[in-house]
N, C-alpha and C. Protein backbone atom coordinates (compact mmCIF):
# COMPACT_ATOMS: atom_id res chain seq x y z
N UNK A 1 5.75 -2.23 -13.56
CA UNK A 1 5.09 -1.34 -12.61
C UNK A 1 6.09 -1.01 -11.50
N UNK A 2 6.04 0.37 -10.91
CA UNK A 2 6.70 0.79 -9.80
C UNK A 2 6.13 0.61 -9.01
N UNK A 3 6.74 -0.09 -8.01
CA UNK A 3 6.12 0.23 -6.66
C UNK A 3 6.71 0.48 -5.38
N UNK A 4 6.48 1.48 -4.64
CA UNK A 4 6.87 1.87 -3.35
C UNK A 4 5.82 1.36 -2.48
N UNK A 5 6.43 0.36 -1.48
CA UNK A 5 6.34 -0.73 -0.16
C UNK A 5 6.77 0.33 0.51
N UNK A 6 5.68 0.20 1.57
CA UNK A 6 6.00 1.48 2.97
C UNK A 6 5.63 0.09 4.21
N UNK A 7 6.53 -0.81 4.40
CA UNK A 7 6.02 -1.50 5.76
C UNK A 7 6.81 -2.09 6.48
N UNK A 8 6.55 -1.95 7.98
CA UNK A 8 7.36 -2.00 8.89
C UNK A 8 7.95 -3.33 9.04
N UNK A 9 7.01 -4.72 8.64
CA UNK A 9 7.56 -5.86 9.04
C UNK A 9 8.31 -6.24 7.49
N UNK A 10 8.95 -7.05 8.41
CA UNK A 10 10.08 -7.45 7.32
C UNK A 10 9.65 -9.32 6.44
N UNK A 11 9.15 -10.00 7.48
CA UNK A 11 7.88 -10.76 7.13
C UNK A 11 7.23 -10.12 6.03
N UNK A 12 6.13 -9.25 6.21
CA UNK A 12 5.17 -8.87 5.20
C UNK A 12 6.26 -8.05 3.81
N UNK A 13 7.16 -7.78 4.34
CA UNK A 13 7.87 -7.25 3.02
C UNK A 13 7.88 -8.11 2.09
N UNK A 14 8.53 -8.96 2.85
CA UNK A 14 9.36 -10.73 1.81
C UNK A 14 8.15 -11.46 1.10
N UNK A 15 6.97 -11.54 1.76
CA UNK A 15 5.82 -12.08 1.69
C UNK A 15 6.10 -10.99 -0.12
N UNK A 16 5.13 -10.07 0.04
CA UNK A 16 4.87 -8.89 -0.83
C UNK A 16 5.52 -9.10 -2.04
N UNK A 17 6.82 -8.51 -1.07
CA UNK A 17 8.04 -9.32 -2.92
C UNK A 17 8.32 -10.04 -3.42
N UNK A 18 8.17 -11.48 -3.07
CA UNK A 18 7.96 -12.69 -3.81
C UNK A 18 6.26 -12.71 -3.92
N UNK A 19 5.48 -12.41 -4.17
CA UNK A 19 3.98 -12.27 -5.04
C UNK A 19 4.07 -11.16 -5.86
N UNK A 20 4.75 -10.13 -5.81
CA UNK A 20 4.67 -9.07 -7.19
C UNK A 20 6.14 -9.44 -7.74
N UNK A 21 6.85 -10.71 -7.96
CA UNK A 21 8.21 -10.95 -8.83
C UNK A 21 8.27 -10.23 -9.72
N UNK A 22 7.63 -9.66 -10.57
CA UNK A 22 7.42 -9.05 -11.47
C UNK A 22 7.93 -7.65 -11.76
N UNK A 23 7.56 -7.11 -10.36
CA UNK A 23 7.60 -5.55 -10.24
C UNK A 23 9.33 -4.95 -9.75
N UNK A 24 8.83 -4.17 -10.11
CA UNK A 24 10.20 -2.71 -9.10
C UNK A 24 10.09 -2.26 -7.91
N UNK A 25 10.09 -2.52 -7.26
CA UNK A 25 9.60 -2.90 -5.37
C UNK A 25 10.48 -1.66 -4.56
N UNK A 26 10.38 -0.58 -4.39
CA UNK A 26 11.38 0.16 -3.41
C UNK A 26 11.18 -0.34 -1.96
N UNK A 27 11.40 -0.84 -1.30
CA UNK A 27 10.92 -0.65 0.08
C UNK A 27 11.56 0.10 1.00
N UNK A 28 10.80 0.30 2.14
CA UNK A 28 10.95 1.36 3.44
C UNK A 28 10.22 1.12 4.42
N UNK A 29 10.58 1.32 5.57
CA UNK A 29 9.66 1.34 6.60
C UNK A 29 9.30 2.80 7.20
N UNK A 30 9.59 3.76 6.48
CA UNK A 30 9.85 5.08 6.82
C UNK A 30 8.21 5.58 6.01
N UNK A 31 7.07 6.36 6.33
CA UNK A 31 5.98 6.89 5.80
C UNK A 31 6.13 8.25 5.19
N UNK A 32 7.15 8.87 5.94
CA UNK A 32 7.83 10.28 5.88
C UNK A 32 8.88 10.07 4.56
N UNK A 33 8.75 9.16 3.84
CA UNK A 33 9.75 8.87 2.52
C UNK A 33 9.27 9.87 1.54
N UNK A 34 9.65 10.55 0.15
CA UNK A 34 9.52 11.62 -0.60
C UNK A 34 9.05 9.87 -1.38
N UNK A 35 7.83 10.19 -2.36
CA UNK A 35 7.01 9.50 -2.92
C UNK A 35 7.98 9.79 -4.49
N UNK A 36 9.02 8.93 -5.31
CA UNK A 36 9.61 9.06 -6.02
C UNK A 36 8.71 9.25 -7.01
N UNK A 37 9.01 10.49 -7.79
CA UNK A 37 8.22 10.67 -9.08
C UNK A 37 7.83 9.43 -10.17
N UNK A 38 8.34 8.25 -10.29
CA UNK A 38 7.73 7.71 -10.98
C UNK A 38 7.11 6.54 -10.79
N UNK A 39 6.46 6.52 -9.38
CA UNK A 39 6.03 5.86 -8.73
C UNK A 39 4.42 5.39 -9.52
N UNK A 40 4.12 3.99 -9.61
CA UNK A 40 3.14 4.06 -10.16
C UNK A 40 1.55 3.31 -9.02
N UNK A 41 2.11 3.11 -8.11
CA UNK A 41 1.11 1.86 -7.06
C UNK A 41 2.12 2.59 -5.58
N UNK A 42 1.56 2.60 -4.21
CA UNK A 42 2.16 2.87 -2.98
C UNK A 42 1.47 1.47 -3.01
N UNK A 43 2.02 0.65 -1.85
CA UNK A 43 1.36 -0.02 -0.50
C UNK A 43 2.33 -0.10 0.78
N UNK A 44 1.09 0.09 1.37
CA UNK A 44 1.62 0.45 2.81
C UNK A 44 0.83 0.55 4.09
N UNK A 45 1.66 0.20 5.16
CA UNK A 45 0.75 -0.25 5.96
C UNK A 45 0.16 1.38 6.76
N UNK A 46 -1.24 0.61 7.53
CA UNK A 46 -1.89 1.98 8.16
C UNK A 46 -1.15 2.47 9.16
N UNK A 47 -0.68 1.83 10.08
CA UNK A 47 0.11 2.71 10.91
C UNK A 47 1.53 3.29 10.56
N UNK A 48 1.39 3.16 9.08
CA UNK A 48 2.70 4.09 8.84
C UNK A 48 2.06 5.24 7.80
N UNK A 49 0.71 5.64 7.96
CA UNK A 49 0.30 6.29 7.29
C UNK A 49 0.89 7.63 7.25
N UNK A 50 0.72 8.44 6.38
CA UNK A 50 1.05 9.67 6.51
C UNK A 50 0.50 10.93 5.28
N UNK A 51 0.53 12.15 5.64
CA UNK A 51 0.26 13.18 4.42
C UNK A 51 -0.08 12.78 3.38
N UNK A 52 1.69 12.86 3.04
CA UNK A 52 2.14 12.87 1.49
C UNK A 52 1.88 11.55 0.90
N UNK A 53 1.21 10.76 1.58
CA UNK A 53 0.76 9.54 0.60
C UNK A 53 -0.77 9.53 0.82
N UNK A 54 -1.39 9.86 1.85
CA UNK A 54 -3.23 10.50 1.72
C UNK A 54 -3.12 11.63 0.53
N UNK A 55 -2.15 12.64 0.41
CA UNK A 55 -2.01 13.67 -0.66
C UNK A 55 -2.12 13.11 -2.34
N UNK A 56 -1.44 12.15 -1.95
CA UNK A 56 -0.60 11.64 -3.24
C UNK A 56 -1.64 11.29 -4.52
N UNK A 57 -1.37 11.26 -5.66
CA UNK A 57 -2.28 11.07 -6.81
C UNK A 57 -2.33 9.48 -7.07
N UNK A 58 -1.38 8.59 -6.75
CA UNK A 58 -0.87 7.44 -6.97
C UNK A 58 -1.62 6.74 -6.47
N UNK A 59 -2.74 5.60 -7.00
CA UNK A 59 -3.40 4.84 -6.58
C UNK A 59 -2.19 3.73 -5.25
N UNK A 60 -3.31 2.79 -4.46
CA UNK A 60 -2.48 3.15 -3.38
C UNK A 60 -3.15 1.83 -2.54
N UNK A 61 -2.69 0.91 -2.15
CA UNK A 61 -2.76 -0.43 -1.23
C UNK A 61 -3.22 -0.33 0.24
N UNK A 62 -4.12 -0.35 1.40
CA UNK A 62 -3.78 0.23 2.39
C UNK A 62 -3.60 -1.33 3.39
N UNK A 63 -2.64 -1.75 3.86
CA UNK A 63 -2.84 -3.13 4.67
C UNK A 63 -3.14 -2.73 6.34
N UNK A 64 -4.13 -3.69 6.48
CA UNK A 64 -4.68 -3.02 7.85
C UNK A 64 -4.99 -4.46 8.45
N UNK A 65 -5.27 -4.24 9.87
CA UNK A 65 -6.00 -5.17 10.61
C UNK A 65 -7.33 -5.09 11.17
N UNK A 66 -7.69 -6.40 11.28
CA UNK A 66 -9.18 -6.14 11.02
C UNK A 66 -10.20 -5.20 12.25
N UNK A 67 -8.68 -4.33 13.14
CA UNK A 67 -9.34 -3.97 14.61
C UNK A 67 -9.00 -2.86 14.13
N UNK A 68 -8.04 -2.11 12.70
CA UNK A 68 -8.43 -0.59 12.45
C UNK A 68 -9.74 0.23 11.31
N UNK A 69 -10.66 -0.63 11.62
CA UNK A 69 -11.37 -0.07 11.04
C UNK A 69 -11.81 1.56 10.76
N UNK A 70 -11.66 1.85 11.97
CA UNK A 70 -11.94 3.22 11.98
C UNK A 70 -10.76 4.51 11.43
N UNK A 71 -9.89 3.82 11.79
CA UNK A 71 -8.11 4.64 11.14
C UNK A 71 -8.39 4.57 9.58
N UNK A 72 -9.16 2.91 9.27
CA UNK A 72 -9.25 2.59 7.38
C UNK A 72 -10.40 3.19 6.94
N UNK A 73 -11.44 3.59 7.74
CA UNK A 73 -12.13 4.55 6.92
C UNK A 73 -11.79 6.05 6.62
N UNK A 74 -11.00 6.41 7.72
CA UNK A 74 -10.54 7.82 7.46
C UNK A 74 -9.67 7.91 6.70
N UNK A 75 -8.61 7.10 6.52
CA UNK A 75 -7.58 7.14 5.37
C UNK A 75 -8.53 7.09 3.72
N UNK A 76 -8.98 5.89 3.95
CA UNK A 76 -10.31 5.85 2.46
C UNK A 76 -10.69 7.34 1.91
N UNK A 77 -11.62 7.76 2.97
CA UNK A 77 -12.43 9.06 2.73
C UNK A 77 -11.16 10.23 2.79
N UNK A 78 -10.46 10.24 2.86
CA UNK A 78 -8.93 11.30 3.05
C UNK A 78 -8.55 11.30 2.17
N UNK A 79 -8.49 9.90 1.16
CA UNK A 79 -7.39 9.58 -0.18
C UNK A 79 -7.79 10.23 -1.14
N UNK A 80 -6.68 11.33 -1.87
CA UNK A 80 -6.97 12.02 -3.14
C UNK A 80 -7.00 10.95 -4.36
N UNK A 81 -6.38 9.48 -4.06
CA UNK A 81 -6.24 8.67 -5.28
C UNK A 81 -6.99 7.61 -5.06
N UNK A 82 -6.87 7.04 -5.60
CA UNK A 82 -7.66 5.95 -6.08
C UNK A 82 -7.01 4.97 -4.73
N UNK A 83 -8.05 4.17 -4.18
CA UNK A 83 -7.03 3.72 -2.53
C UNK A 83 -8.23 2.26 -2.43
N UNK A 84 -7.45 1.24 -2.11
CA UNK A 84 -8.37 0.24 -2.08
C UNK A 84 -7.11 -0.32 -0.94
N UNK A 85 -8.02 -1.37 -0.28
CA UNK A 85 -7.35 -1.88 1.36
C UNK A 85 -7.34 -3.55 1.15
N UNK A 86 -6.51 -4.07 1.73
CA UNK A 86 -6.39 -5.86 2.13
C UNK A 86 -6.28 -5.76 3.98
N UNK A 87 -7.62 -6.70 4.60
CA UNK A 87 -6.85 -7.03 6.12
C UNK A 87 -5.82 -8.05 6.59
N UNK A 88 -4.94 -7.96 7.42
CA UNK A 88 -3.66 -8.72 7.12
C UNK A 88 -4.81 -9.98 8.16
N UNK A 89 -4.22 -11.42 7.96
CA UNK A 89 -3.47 -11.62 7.02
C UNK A 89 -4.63 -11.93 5.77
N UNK A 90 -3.47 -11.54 4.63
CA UNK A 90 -4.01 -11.63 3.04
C UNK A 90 -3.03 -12.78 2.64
N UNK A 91 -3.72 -12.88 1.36
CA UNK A 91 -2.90 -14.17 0.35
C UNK A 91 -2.71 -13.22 -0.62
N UNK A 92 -2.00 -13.58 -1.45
CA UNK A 92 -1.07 -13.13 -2.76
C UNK A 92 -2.55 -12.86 -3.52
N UNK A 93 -3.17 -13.81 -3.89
CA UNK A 93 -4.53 -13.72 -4.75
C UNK A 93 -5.16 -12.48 -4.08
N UNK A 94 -5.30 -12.13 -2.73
CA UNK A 94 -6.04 -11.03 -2.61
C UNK A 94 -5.39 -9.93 -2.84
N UNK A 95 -4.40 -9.91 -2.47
CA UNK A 95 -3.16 -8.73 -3.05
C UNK A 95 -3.58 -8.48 -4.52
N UNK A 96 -2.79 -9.37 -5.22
CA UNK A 96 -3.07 -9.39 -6.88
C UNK A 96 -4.73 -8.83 -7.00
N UNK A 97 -5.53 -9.27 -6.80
CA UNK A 97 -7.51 -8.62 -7.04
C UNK A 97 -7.32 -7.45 -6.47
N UNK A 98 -6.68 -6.68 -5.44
CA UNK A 98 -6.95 -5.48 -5.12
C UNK A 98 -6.00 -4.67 -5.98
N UNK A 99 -4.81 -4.85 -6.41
CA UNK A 99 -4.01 -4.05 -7.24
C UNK A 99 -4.66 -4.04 -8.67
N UNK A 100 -5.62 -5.14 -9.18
CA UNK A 100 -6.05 -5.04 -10.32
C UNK A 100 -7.36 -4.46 -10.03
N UNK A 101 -7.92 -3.87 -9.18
CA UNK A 101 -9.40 -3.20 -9.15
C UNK A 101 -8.57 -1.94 -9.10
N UNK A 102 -7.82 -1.02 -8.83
CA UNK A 102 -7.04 -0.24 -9.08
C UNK A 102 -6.80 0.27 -10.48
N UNK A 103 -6.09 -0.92 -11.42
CA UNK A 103 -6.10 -0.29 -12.83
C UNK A 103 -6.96 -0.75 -13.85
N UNK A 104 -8.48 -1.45 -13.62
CA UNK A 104 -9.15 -1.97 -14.18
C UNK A 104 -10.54 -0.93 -13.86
C-alpha cells in the first residue's frame, strides 16, 4: 500500500512509520503537496488540511484532537472519498481499525 503522511510532528511521523512497517510511507509536512498518482491511503493531520486532499478520491486518515471537533466535521462532510478520523493520542491498533474500515 501507498501511503502519503501529511504531518507536521516529527514524533507522530516516527510513531506512524514504525506501525505501518509494511507500507510505502511518503512523508511531508507540506498539505499544498501534489497528491502522487499512485497514491493509495492519505493521512494527515487537520490542521494541515487542504483542497486537493478534501478533493481527492483517495480514501483518507484524518488525525485530530479531541478540541477540533468542529474543523472534523467539516472536513468529514467536505470529503469526496471515503475519510474516516483517529483523536491523537491514538495507538497503532486504532490506526490499523481505522485504515481497515476504509478497505473493508
Amino acid at each position: 500500500m501507498k501511503i502519503l503522511l501529511i504531518e507536521y510532528s516529527p514524533v507522530i511521523t516516527n510513531m506512524i512509520t514504525n506501525i505501518l512497517t509494511e507500507d510505502n510511507i511518503v512523508k511531508t509536512t507540506n498539505g499544498n503537496i501534489d497528491i502522487p498518482s499512485n497514491t493509495d491511503l492519505i493521512i494527515f493531520d487537520l490542521q494541515l488540511i487542504t483542497e486537493n486532499i478534501l478533493n481527492s478520491k483517495i480514501p483518507s486518515i484524518l488525525l485530530c484532537t479531541g478540541q477540533d471537533e468542529i474543523r472534523r466535521i467539516y472536513a468529514l462532510e467536505k470529503a469526496t472519498a471515503k475519510m474516516n478520523y483517529v483523536v491523537k493520542p491514538f495507538t497503532g491498533e486504532q490506526l490499523k481499525d481505522k485504515i481497515n474500515s476504509l478497505f473493508n
